[in-house]
N, C-alpha and C. Protein backbone atom coordinates (compact mmCIF):
# COMPACT_ATOMS: atom_id res chain seq x y z
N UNK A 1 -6.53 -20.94 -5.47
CA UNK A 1 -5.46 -21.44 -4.65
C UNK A 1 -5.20 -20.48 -3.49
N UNK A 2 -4.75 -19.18 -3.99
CA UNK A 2 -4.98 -18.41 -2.72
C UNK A 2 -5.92 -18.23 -1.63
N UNK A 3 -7.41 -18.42 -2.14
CA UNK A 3 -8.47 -18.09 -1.11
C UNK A 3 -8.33 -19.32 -0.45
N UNK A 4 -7.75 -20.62 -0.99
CA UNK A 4 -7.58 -22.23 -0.30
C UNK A 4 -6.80 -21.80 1.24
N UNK A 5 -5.46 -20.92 0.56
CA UNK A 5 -4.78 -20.87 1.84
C UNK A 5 -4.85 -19.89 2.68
N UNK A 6 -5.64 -19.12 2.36
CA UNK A 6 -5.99 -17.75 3.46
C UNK A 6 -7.02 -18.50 4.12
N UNK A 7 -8.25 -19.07 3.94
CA UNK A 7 -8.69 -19.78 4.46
C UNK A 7 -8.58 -20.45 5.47
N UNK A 8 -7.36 -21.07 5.23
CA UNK A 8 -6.61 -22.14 6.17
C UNK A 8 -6.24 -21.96 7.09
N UNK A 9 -5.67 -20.64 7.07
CA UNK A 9 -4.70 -19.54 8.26
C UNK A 9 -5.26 -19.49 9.07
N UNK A 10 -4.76 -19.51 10.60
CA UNK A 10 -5.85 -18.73 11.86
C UNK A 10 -5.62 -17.23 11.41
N UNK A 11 -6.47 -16.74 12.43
CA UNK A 11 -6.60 -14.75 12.78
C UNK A 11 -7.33 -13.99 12.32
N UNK A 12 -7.17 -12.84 12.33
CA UNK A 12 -8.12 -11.97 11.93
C UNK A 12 -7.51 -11.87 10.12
N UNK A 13 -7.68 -11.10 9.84
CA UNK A 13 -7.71 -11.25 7.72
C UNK A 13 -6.54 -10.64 7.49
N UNK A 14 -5.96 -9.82 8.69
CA UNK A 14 -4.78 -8.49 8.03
C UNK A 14 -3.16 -9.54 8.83
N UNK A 15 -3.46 -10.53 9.70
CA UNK A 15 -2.71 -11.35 11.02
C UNK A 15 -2.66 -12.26 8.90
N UNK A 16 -3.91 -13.15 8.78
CA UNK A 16 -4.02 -13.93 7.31
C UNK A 16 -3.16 -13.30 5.91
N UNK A 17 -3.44 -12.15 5.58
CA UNK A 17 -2.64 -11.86 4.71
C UNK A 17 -1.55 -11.53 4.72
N UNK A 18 -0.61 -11.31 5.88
CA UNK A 18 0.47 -10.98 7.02
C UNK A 18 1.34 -12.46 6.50
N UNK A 19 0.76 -13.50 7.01
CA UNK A 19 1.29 -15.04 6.80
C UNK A 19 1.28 -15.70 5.37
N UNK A 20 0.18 -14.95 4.71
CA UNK A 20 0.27 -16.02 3.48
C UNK A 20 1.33 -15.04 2.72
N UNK A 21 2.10 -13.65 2.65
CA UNK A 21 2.75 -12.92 2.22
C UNK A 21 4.24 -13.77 2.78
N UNK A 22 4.01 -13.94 4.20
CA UNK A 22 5.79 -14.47 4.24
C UNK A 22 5.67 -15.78 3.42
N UNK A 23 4.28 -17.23 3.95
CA UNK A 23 4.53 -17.98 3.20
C UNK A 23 5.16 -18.23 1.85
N UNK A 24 4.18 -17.21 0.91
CA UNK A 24 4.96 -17.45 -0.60
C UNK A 24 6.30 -17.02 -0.35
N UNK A 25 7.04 -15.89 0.38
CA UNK A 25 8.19 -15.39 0.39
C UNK A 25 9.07 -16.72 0.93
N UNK A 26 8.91 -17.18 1.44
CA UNK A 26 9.26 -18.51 2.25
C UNK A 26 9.87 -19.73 1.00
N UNK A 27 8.64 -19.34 0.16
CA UNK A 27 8.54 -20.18 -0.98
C UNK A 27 9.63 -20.20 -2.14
N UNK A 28 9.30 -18.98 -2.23
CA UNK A 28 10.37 -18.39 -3.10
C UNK A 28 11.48 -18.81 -3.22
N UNK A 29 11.79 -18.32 -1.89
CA UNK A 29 13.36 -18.24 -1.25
C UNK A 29 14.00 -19.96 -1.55
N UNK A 30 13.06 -20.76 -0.69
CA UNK A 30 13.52 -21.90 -1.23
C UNK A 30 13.36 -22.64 -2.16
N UNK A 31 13.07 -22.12 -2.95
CA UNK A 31 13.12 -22.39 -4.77
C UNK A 31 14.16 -21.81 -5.54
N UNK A 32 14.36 -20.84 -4.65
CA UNK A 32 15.75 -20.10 -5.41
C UNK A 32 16.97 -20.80 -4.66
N UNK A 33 17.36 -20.75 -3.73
CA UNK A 33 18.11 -21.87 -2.97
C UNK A 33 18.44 -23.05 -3.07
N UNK A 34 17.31 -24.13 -3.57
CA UNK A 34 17.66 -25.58 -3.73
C UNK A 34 17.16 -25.98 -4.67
N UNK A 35 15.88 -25.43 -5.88
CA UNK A 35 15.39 -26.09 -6.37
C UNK A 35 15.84 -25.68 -8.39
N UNK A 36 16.28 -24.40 -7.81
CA UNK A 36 16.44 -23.95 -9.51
C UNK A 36 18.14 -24.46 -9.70
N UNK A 37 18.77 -24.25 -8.56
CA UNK A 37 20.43 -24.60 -8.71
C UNK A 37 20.34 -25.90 -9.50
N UNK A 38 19.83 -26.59 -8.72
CA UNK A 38 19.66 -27.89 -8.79
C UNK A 38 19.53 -28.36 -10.07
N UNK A 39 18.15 -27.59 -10.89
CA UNK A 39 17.40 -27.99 -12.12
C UNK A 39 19.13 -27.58 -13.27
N UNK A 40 19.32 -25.98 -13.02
CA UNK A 40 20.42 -25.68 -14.01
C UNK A 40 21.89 -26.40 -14.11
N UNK A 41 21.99 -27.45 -12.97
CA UNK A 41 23.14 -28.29 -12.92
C UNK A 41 22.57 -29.23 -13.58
N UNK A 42 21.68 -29.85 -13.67
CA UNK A 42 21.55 -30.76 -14.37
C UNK A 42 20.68 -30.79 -15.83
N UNK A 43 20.75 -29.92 -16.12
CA UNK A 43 19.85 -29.02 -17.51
C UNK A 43 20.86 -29.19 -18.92
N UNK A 44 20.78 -29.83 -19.73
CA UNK A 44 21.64 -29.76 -20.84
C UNK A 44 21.75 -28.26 -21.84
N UNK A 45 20.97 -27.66 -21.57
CA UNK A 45 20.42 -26.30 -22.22
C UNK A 45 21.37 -25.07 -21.53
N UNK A 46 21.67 -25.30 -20.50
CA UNK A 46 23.30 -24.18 -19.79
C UNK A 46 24.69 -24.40 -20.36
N UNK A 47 24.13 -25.65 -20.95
CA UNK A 47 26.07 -25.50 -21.47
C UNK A 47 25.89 -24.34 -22.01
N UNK A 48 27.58 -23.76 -22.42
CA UNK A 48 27.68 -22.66 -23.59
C UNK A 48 29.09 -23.43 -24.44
N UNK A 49 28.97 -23.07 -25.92
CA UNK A 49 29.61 -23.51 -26.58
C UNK A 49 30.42 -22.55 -27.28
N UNK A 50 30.22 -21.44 -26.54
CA UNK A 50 30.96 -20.29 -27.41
C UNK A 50 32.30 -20.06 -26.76
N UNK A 51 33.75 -20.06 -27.05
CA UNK A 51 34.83 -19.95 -26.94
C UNK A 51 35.74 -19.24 -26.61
């Protein structure tokens, strides 16, 4: 998967590994932002039942 998207990238290899480093960071970020909130609001497994 990685060599798929370095591949893909224009530039020289250090410009390539430069971009695919923010990409995943990119990634991340918005997985932590919209996609996990999201999952634990609607997750039956976060309740807590302790008092």
């Amino acid at each position: 998967m990685y060599a798929w998207i370095l591949r893909r990238l224009p530039g020289p290899p250090w410009l390539r590994t430069l971009q695919a480093v923010i990409l995943v960071g990119l990634i991340i970020t918005g997985l932590m932002t919209w996609v996990f909130p999201w999952i634990s609001e609607s997750s039956p497994w976060t309740e807590s039942t302790l008092g």
